[in-house]
C-alpha atoms as a PDB file:
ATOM      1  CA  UNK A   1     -26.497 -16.480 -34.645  1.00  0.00           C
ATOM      2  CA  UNK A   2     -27.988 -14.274 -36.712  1.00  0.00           C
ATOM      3  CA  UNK A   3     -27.114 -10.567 -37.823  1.00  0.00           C
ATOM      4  CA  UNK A   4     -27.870  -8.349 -39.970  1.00  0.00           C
ATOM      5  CA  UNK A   5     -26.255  -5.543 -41.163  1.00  0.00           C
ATOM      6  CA  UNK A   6     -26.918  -2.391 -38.990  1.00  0.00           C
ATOM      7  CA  UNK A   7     -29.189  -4.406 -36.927  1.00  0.00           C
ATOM      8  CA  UNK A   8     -28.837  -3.446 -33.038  1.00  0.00           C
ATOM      9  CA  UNK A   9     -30.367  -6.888 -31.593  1.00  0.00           C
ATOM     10  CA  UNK A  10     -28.375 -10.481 -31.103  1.00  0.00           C
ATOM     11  CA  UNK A  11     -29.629 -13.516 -29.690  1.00  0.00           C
ATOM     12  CA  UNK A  12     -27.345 -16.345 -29.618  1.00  0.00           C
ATOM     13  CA  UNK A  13     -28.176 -19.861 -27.999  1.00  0.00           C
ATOM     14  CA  UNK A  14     -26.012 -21.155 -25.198  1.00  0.00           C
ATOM     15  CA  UNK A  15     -24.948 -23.899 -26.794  1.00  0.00           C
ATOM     16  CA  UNK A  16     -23.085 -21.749 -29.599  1.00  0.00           C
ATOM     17  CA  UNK A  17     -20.667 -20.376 -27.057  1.00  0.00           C
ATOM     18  CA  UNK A  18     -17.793 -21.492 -25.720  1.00  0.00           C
ATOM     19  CA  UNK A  19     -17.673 -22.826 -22.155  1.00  0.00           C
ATOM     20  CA  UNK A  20     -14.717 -20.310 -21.311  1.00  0.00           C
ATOM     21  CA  UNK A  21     -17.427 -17.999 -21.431  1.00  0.00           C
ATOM     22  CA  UNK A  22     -18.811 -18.495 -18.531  1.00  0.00           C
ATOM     23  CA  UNK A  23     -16.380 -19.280 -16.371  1.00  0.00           C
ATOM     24  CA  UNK A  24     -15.606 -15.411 -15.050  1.00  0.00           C
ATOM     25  CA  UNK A  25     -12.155 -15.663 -14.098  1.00  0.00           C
ATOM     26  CA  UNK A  26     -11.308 -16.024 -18.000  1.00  0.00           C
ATOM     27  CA  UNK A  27     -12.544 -12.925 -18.196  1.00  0.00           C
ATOM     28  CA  UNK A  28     -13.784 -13.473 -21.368  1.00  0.00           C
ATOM     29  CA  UNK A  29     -17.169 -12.851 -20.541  1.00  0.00           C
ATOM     30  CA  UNK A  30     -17.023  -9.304 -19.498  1.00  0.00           C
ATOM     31  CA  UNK A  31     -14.517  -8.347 -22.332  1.00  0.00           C
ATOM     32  CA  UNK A  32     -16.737  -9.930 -25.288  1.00  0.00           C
ATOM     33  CA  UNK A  33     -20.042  -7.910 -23.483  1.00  0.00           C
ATOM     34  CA  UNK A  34     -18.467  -4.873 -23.329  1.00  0.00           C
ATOM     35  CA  UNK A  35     -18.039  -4.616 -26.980  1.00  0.00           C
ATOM     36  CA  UNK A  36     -22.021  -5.264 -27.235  1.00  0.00           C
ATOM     37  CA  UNK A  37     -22.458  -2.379 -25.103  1.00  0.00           C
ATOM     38  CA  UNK A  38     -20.125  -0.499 -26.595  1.00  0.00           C
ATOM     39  CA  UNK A  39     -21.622  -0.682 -29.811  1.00  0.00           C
ATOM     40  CA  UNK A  40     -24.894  -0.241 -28.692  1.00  0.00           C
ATOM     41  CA  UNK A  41     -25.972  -3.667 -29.578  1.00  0.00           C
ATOM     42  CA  UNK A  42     -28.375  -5.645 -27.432  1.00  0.00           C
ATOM     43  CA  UNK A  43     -27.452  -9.268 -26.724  1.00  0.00           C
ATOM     44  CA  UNK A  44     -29.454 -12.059 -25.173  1.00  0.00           C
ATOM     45  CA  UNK A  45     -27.794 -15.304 -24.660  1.00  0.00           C
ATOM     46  CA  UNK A  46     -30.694 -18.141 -24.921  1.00  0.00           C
ATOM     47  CA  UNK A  47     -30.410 -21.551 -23.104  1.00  0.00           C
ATOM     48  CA  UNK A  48     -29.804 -23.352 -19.858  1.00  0.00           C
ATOM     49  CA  UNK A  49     -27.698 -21.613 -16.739  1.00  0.00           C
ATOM     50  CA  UNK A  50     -28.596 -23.623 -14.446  1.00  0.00           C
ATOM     51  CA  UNK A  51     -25.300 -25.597 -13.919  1.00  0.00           C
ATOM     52  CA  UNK A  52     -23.411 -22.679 -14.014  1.00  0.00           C
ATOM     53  CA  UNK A  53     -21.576 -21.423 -10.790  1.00  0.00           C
ATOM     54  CA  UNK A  54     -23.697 -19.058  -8.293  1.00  0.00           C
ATOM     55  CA  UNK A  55     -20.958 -16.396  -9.308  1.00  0.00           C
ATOM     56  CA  UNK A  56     -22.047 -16.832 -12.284  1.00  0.00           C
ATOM     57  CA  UNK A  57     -25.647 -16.873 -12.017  1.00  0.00           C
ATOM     58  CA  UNK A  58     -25.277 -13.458 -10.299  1.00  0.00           C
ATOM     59  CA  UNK A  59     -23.225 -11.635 -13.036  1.00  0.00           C
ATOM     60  CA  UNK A  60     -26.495 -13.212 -15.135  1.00  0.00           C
ATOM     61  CA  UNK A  61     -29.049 -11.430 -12.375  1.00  0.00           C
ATOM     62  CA  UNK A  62     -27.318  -7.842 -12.686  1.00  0.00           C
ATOM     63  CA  UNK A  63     -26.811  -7.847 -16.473  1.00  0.00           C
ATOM     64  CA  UNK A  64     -30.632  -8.770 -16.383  1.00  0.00           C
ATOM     65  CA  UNK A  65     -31.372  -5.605 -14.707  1.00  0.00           C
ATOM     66  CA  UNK A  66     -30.072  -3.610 -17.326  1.00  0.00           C
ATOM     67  CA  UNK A  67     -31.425  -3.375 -21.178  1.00  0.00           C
ATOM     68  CA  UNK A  68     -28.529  -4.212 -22.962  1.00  0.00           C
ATOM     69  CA  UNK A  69     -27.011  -7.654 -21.724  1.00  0.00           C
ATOM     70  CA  UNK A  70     -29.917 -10.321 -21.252  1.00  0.00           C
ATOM     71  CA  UNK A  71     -29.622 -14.207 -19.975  1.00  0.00           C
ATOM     72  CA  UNK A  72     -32.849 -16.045 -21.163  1.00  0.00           C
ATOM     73  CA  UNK A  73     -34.065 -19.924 -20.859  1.00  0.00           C
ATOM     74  CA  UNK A  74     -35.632 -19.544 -24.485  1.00  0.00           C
ATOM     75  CA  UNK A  75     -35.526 -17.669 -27.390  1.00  0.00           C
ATOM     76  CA  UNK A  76     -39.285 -16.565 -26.981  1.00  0.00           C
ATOM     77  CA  UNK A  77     -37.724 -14.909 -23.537  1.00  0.00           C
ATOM     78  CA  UNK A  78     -34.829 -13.480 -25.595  1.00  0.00           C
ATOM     79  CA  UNK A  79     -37.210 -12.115 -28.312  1.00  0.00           C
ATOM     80  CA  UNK A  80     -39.454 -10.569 -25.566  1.00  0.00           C
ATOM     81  CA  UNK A  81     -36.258  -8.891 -23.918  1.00  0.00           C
ATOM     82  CA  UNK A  82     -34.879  -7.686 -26.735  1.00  0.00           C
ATOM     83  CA  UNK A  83     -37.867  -5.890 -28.068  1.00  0.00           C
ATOM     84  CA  UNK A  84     -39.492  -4.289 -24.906  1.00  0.00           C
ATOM     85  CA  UNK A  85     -36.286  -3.693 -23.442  1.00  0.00           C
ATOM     86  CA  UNK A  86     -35.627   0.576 -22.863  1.00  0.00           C
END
């Protein structure tokens, strides 16, 4: 992951996160978002979903639908997200 200072746009790889993440009844997922959207910073999580529950998947769907909280299968997705998104 890379940040900068001030910068308003994350993209970190799949593999970088820890698989608590995505396993919702942690909860760990929505608290850890919330703070991106909270702080106004866009976030799009690059990599592979597809073994993840259909729960899962569907939390991945909605936050799709927004422009702050993105679930891409590359980085050139990500990228593309992150810098059209509204």
């Amino acid at each position: 992951m890379v940040t900068l200072e001030g910068a308003r746009r994350t993209i970190i790889d799949r593999k970088n996160i820890a698989p608590d993440f995505f396993d919702l009844s942690t909860r760990l997922a929505g608290e850890i978002l919330q703070k991106f959207v909270q702080y106004q910073v866009k976030l799009a999580i690059a990599g592979d979903f597809s073994d993840l529950s259909q729960t899962f998947g569907d939390f991945a769907y909605e936050s799709n639908r927004g422009n702050q909280i993105f679930f891409c299968a590359t980085v050139d997705d990500a990228k593309e997200k992150l810098f059209v998104a509204k």
